[in-house]
Protein backbone atom coordinates (compact mmCIF):
# COMPACT_ATOMS: atom_id res chain seq x y z
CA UNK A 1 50.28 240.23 69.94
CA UNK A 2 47.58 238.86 71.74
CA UNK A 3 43.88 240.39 73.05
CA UNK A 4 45.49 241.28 76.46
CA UNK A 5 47.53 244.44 73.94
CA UNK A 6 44.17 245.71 72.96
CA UNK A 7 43.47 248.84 75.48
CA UNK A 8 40.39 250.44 76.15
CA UNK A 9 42.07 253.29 74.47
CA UNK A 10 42.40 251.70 71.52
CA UNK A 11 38.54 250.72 71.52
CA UNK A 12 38.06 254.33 72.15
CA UNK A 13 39.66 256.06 69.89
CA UNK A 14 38.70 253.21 66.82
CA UNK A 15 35.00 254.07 67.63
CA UNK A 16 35.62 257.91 67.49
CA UNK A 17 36.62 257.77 64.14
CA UNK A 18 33.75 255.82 63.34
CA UNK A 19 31.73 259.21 63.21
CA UNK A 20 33.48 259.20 59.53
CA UNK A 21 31.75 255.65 58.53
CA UNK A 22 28.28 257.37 60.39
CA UNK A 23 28.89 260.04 57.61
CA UNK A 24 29.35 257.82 54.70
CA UNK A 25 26.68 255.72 55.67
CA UNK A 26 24.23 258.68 56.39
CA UNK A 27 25.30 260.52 52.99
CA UNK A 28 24.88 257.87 50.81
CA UNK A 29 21.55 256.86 52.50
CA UNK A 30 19.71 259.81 53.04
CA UNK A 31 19.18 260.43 49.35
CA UNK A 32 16.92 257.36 48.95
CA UNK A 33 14.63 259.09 51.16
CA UNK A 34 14.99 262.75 50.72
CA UNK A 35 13.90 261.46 46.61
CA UNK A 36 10.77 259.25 48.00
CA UNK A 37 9.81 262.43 49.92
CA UNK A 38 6.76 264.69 47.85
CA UNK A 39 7.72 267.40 48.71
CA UNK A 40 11.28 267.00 47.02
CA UNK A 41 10.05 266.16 44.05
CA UNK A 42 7.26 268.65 43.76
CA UNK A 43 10.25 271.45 44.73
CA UNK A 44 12.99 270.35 41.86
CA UNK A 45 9.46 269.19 39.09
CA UNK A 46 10.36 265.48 39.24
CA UNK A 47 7.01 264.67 38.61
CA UNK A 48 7.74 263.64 34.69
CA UNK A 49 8.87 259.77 34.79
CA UNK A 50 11.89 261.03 31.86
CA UNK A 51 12.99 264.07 33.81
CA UNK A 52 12.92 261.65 37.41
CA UNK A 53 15.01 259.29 35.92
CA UNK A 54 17.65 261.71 34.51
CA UNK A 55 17.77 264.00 37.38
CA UNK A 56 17.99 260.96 39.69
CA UNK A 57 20.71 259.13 37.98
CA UNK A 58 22.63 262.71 38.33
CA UNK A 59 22.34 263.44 41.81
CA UNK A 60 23.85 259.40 42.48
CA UNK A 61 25.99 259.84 39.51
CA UNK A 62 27.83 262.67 40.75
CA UNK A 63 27.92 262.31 44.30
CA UNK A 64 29.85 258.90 42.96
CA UNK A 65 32.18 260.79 40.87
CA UNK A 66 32.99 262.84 43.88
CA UNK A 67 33.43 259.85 45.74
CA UNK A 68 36.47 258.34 42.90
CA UNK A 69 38.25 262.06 43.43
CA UNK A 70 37.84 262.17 47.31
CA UNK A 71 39.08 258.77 47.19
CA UNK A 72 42.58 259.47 44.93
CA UNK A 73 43.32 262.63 46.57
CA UNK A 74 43.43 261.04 49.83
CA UNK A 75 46.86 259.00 48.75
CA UNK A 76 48.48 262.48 48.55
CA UNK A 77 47.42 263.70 51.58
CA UNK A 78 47.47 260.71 54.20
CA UNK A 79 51.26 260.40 53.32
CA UNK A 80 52.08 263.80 53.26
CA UNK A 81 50.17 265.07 55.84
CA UNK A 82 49.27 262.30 58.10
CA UNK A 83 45.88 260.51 58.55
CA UNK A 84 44.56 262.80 61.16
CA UNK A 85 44.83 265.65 58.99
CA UNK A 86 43.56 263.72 56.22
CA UNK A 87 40.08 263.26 58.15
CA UNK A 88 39.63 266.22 59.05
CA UNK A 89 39.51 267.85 55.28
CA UNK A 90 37.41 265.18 54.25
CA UNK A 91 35.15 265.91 57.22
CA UNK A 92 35.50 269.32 56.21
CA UNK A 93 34.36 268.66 52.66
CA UNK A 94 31.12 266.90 54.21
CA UNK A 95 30.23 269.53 56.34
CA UNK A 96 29.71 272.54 53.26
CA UNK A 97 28.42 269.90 51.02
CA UNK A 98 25.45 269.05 53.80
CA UNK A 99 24.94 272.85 54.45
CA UNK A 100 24.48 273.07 50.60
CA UNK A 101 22.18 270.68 49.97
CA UNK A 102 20.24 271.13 52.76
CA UNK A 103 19.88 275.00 51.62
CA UNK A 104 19.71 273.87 47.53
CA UNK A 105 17.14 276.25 46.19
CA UNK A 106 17.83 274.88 42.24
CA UNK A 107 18.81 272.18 41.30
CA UNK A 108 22.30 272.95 39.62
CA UNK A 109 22.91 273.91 43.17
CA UNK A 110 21.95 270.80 44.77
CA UNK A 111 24.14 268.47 42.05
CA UNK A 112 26.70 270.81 43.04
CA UNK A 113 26.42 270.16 46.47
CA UNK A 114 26.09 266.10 46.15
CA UNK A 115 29.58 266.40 43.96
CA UNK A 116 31.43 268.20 47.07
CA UNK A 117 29.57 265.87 49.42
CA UNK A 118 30.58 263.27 47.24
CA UNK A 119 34.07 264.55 47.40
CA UNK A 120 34.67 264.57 51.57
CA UNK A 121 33.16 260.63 51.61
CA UNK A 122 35.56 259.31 49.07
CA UNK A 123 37.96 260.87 51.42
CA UNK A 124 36.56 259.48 54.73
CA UNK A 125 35.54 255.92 53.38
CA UNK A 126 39.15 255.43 52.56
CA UNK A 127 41.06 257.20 55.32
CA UNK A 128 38.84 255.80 58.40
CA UNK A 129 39.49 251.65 57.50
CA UNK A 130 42.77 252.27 56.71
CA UNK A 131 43.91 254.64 60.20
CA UNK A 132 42.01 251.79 62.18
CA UNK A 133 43.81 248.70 60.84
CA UNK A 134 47.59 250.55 61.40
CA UNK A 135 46.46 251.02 64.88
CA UNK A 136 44.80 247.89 65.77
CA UNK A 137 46.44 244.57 67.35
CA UNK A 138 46.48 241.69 64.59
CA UNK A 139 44.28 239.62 67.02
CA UNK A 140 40.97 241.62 67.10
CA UNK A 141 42.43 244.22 63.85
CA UNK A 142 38.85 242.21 61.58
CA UNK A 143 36.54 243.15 64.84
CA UNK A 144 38.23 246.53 64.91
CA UNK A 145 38.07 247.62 61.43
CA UNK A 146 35.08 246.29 60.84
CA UNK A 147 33.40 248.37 63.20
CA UNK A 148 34.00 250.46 60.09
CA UNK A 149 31.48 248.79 58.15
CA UNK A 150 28.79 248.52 61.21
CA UNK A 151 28.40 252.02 61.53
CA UNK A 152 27.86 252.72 58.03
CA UNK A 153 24.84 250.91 58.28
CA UNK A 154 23.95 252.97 61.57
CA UNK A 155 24.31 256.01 59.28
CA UNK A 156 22.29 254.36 56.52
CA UNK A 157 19.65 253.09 59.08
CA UNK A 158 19.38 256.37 60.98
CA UNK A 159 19.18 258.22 57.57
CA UNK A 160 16.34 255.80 57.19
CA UNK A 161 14.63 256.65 59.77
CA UNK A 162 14.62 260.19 59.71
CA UNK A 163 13.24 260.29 56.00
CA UNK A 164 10.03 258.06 58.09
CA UNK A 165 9.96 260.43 60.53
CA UNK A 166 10.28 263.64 58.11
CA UNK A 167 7.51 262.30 56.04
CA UNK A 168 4.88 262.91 58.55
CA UNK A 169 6.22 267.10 58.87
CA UNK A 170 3.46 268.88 57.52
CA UNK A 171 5.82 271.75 56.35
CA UNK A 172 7.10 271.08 53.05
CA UNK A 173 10.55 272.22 53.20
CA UNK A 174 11.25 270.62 56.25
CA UNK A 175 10.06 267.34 54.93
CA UNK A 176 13.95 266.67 53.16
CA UNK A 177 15.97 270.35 54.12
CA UNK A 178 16.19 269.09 57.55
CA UNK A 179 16.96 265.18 57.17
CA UNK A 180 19.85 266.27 54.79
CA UNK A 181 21.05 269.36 57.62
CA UNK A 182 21.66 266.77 60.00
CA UNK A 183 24.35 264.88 57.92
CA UNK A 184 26.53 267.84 58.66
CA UNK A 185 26.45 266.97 62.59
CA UNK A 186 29.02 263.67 62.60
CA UNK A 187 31.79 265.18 60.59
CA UNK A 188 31.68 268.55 62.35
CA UNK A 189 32.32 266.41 65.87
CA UNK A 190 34.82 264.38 63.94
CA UNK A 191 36.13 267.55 62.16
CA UNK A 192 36.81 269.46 65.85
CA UNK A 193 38.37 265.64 67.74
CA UNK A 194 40.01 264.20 65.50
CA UNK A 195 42.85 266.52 66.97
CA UNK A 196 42.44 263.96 70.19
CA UNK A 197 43.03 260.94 68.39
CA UNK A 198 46.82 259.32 67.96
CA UNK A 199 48.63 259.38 64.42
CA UNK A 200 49.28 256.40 62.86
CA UNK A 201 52.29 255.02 64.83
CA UNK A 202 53.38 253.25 61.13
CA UNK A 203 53.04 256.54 59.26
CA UNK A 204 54.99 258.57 62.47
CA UNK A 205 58.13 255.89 61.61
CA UNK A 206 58.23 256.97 58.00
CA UNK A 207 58.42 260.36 59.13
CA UNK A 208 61.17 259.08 61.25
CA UNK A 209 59.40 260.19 64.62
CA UNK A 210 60.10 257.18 66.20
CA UNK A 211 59.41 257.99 70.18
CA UNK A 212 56.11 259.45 69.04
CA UNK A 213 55.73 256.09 67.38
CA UNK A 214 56.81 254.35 70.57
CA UNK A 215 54.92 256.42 73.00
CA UNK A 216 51.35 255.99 70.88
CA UNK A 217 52.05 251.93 71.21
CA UNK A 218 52.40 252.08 74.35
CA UNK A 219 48.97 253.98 74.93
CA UNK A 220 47.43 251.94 71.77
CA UNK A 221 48.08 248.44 73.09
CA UNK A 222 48.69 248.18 76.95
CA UNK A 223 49.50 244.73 78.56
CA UNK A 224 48.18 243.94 82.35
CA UNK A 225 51.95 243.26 82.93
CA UNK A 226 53.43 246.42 83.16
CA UNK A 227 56.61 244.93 82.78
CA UNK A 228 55.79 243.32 79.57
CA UNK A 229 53.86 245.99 78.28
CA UNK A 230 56.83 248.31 77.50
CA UNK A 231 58.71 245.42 75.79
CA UNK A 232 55.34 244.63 73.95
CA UNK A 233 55.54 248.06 72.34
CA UNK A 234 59.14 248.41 71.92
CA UNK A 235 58.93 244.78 69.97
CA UNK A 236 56.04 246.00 67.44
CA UNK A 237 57.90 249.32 67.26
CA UNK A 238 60.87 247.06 65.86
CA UNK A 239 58.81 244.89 64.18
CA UNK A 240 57.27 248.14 62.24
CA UNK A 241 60.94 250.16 61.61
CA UNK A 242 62.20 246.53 59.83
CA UNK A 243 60.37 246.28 57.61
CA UNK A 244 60.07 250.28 57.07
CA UNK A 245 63.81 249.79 56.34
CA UNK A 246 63.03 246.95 53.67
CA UNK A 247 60.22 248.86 52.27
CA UNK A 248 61.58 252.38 51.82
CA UNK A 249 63.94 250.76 49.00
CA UNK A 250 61.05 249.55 47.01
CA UNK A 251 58.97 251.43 44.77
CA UNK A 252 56.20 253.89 45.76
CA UNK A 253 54.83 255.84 42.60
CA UNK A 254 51.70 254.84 41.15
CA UNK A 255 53.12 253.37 38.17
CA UNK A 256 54.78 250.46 40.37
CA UNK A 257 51.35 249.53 41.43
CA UNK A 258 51.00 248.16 38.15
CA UNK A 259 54.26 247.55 37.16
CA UNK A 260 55.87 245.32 40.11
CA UNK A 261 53.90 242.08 40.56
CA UNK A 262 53.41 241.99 43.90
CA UNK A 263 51.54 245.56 44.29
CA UNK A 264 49.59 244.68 40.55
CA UNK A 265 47.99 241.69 42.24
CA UNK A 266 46.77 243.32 45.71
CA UNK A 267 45.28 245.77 43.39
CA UNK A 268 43.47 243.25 40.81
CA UNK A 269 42.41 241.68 44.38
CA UNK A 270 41.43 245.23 46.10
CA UNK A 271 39.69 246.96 43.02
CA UNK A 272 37.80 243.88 42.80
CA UNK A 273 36.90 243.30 46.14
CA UNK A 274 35.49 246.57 46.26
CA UNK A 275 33.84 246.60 43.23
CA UNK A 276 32.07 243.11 43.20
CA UNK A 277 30.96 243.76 46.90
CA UNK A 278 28.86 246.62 45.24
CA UNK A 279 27.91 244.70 42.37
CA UNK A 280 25.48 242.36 44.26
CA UNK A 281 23.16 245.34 44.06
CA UNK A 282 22.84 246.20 47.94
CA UNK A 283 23.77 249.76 47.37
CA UNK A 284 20.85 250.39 44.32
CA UNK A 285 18.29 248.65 46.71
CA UNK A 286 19.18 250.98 49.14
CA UNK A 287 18.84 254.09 47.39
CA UNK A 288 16.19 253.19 45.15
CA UNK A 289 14.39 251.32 47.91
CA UNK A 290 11.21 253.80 47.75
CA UNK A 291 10.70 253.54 43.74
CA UNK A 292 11.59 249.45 44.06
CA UNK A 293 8.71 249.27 46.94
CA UNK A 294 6.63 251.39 44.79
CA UNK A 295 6.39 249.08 41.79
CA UNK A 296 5.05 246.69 44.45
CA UNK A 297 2.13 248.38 45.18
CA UNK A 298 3.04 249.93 48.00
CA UNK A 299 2.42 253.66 49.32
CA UNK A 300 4.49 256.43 50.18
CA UNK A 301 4.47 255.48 54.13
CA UNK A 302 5.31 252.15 53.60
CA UNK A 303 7.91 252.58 51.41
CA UNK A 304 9.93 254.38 53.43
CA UNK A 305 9.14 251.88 56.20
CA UNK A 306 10.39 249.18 54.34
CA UNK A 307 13.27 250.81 53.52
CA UNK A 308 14.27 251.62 56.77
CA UNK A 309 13.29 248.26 58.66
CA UNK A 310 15.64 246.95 55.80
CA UNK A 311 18.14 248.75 56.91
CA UNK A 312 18.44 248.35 61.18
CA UNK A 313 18.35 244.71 59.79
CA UNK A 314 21.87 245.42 58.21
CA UNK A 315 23.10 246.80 61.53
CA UNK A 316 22.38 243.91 63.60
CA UNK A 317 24.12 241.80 60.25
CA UNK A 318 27.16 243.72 60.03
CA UNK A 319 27.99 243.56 63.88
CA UNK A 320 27.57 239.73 62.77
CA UNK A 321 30.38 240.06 60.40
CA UNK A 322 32.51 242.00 62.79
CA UNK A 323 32.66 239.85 65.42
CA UNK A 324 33.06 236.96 62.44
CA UNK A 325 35.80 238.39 61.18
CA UNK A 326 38.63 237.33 63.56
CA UNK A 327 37.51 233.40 63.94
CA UNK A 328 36.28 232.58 60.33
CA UNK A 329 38.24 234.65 58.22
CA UNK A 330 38.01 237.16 55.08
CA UNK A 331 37.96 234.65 52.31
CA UNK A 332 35.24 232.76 53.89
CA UNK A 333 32.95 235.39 54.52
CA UNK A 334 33.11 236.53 51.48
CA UNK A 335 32.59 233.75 49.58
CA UNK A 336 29.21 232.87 51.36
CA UNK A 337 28.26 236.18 51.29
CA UNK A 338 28.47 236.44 47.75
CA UNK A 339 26.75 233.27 47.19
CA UNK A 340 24.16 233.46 49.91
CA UNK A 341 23.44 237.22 47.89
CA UNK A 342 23.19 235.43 44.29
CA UNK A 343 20.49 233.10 45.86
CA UNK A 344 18.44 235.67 47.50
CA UNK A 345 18.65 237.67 44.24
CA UNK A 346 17.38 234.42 42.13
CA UNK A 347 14.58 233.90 44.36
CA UNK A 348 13.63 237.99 44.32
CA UNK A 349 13.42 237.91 40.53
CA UNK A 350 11.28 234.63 40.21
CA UNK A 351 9.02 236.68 42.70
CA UNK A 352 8.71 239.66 40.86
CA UNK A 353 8.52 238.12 37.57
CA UNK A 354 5.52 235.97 38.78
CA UNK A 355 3.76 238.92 41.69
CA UNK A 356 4.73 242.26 40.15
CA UNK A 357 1.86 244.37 39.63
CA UNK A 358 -0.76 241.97 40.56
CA UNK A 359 -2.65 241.46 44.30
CA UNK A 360 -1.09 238.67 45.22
CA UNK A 361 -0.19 240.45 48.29
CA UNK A 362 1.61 236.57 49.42
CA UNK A 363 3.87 236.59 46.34
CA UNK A 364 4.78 240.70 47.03
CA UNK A 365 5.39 239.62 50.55
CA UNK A 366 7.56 236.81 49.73
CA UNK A 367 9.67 239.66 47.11
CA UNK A 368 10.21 242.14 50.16
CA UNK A 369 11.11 239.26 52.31
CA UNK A 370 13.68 238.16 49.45
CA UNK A 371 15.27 241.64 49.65
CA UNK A 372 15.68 240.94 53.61
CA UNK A 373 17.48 237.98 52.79
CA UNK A 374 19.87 239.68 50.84
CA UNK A 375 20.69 242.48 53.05
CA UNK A 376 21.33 239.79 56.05
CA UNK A 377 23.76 237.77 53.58
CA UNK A 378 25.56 240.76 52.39
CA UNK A 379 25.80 242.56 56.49
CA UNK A 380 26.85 239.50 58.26
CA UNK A 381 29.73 238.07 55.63
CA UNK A 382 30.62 241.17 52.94
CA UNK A 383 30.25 244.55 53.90
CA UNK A 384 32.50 245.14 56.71
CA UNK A 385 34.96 242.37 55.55
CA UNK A 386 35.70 244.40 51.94
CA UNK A 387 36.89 247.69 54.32
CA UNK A 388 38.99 245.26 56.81
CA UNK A 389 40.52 243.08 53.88
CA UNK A 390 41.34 245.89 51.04
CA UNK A 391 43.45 247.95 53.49
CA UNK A 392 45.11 245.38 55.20
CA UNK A 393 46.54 243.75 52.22
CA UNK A 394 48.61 246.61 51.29
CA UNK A 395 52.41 247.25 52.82
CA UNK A 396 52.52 250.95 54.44
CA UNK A 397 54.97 252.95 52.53
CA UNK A 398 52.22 252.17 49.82
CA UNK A 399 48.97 251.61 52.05
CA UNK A 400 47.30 255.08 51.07
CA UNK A 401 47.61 254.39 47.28
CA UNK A 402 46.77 251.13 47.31
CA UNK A 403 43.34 251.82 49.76
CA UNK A 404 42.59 254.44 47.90
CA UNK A 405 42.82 252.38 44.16
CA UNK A 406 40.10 249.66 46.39
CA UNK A 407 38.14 252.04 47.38
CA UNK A 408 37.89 253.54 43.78
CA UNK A 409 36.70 250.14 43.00
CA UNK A 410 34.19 250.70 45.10
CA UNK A 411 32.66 254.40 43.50
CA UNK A 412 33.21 253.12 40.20
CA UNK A 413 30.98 250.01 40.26
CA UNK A 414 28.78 252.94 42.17
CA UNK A 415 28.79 255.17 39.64
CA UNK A 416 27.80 252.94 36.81
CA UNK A 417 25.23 251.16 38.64
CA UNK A 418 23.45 254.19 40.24
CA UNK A 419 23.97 256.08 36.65
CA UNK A 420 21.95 252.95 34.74
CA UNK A 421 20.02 251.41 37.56
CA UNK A 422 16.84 253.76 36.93
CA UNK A 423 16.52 253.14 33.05
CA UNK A 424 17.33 249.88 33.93
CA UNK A 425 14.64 248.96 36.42
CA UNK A 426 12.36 250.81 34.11
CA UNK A 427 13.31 249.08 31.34
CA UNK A 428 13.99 245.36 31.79
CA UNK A 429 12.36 245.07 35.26
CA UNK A 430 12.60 242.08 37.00
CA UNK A 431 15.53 240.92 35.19
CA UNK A 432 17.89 243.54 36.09
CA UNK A 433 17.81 241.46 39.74
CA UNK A 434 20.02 238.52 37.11
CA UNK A 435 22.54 241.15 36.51
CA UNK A 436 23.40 241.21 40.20
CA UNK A 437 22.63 237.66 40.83
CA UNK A 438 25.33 236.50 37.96
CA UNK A 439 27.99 238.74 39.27
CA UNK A 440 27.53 237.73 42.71
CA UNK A 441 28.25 234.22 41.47
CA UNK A 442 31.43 235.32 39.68
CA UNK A 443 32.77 237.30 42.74
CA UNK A 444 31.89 234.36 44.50
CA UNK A 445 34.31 232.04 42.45
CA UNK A 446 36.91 234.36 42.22
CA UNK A 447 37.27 234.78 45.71
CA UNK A 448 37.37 231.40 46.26
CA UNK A 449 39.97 230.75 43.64
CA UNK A 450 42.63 233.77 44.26
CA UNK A 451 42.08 235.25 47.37
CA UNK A 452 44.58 234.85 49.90
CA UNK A 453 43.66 234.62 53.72
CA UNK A 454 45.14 237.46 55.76
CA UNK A 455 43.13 236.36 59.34
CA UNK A 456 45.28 237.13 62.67
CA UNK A 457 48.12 238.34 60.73
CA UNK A 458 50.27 241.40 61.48
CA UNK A 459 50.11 243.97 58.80
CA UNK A 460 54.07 243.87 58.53
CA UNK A 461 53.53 239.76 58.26
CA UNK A 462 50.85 240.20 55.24
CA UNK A 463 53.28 240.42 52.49
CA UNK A 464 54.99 237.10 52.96
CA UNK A 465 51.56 235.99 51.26
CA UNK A 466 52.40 238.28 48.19
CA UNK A 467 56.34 237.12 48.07
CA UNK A 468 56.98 240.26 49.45
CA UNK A 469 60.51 240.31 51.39
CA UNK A 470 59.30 240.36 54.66
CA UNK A 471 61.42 240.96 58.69
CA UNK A 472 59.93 239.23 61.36
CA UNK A 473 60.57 239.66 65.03
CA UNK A 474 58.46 237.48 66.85
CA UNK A 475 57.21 238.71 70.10
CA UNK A 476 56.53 236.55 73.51
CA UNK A 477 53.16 235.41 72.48
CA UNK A 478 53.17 235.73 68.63
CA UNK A 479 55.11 232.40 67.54
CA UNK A 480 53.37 231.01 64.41
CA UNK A 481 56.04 229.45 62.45
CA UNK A 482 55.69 227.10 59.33
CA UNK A 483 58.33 225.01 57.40
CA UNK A 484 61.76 223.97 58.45
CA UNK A 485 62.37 227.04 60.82
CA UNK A 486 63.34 226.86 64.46
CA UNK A 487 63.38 229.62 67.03
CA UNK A 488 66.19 231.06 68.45
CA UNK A 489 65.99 232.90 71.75
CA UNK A 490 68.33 235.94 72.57
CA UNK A 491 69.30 237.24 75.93
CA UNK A 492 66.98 239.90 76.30
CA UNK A 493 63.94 237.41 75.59
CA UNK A 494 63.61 238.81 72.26
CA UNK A 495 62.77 235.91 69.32
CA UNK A 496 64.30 235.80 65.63
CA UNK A 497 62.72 233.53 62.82
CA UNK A 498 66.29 231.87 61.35
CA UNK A 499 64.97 229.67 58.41
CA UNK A 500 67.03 226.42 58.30
């Protein structure tokens, strides 16, 4: 399949359902603010340093923990119920969560609140990449799905933003209750469309709903040749229900992804994709931006104007990595990322360990400048690539499990991090940045080592790199071959890969 199968529809539709990655983004992010913001922390007594840390680590502890259950019980749902249906609980979830928070008057109520929040995200941050990449063309499927990953950062930039803007309200309450209200806006558009958007045309053939399948192909992935264009979508329908036949005699349960070797390394590879990405420490800058900024010297105002310029630099980074995505490829990316991370890290910690609390406002410059650094490494090479790569590894009868056990990867590295990171930065300072820096450099190698390359291939073509049994039906414009193969060419103009 080729760029000329990729419909405006398609483009469409892919960006609708990136209201769910606005809601991750904005979720996760608005909490760095809404804790930098006085008023907050006068309201819940955060004023003692002990209390601060413990309540902080909490309200990022749990809203992580969510995150892990959101993420498992989406496997049940998206194959039971269909990924449109699966959005729109997690969307669901989002929307109370937001309403509590934003109306928390103790704060048991507001943990509670972070925990449900946390729930509906796990849910969305899974569902979303993996809906995109089953209904994306294999030629622009990195661009598409990692759209995913460039509007998280538009929810974790405008989340920025507001808690700037916010800061200047003179009315107390207002100053965090209304940044966190307006998280509740994205998933209650997503949670009344996403009745308009197709179902997965891969999970409609396991349901065995075939001219559904058919009929959202042929909207999903139009050709200018009309005449072509309904043999386009009749070939990837084919392409899809062969190797649904081959698949639907292997194993689904969750004990096979551990127990058949195939599925147990895609999920040593997805886990730790997921969770490596996070351990480079982008996430705890983030949300601990204000306090990090603070311990340079600088105020309230500028903190949060860091923070947020930090952020719209991530934006512009992961649009970077989208468009990357499709001409240099996962492993790449990743790689450099990693490594271009570990650097910036290095050079932030000989900063700080030289500049922190003195008025060397050079040196303090050069450490927020380091941070910078990292952010552009980590937006144009890692962030979208980990949503793109740990969905699209995984064959569909087993796609939602095996998403959803990445994307736990993800929350868990979360959920330590954010649960230590205050104590941490309190306690060992400076050095904490080494942590990061010497598991970047691991991720790094291992990516380079074991990582297979998945660029331009179809999702039903993917497993061939696992020694997964694999049918191919090559279409008019999709003739890669390797080996000793040769093409054979049938009277309807249809192509079959006959190995020699």
């Amino acid at each position: 399949m080729t760029k000329s199968q990729q419909s405006l529809y398609n483009i469409l539709v892919v960006l609708f359902v990136t209201l769910g990655s606005i809601t991750y983004g904005y979720s996760s992010s608005i909490i760095g603010t809404t804790l930098g913001q006085p008023s907050f922390i006068r309201y819940f007594n955060l004023q003692s340093s002990s209390r601060s840390a413990a309540i902080t680590g909490a309200i990022n502890g749990l809203y992580q923990a969510g995150g892990v259950l959101g993420t498992l019980s989406t496997t049940l749902l998206a194959d039971r119920s269909g990924r449109r249906k699966t959005m729109f609980c997690g969307a669901f979830c989002v929307v109370v969560g937001g309403a509590l928070q934003a109306g928390s008057v103790h704060i048991a109520m507001f943990l509670v609140a972070r925990l449900l929040t946390g729930l509906g995200i796990g849910n969305l941050v899974t569902i979303v990449p993996l809906w995109q990449g089953e209904v994306a063309p294999p030629a622009t499927r990195g661009f598409l799905v990692g759209l995913h990953g460039v509007f998280i950062l538009c929810g974790y930039t405008l989340a920025s933003w507001m808690g700037v803007a916010f800061y200047f309200v003179q009315a107390a309450g207002a100053q965090w209750r209304i940044p966190l209200a307006i998280q509740i806006f994205p998933p209650l558009i997503l949670l009344c469309g996403v009745i308009t958007v197709p179902e997965s045309p891969r999970w409609l053939v396991q349901q065995g709903q075939e001219d559904r399948a058919l009929a959202v192909l042929l909207r999903l992935h139009e050709s200018g040749n009309q005449e072509n264009h309904g043999s386009y979508a009749q070939h990837e329908l084919d392409q899809i229900k062969g190797q649904f036949e081959v698949d639907k005699l292997s194993p689904t349960s969750w004990a096979s992804i551990f127990s058949v070797p195939s599925y147990r390394k895609r999920a040593i590879i997805g886990f730790a994709t997921m969770f490596l990405a996070q351990c480079t420490g982008t996430q705890i800058i983030n949300n601990y931006g204000p306090s990090l900024y603070a311990s340079m010297g600088f105020d309230s105002k500028r903190q949060l104007l860091i923070t947020a310029g930090w952020i719209s630099v991530g934006v512009v980074a992961n649009y970077g990595n989208a468009l990357l995505l499709d001409r240099v490829g996962r492993v790449r990316l990743l790689v450099f990322g990693l490594a271009g991370c570990a650097v910036a890290l290095l050079l932030e910690a000989i900063m700080l360990a030289k500049y922190q609390g003195s008025n060397n406002r050079g040196g303090i410059g050069a450490a927020v400048f380091f941070l910078f650094l990292h952010i552009i490494f980590y937006g144009s090479c890692v962030d979208a690539t980990t949503y793109v790569y740990a969905t699209e590894i995984w064959p569909t009868h087993i796609r939602s499990k095996g998403s959803a056990l990445a994307t736990t990867g993800l929350f868990t590295s979360s959920l330590i991090l954010q649960t230590v990171s205050p104590t941490a930065f309190e306690g060992i300072q400076w050095r904490y940045y080494m942590v990061f820096m010497s598991l970047s450099l691991a991720g790094a190698a291992a990516f380079w080592q074991w990582w297979p390359e998945t660029k331009g291939l179809p999702l039903e073509k993917i497993g061939e790199l696992f020694n997964d049994e694999v049918v191919t039906i090559l279409g008019y414009e999709e003739q890669v071959l390797t080996g000793e193969q040769q093409v054979v060419e049938d009277k309807v103009g249809r192509q079959h890969r006959i190995s020699e």
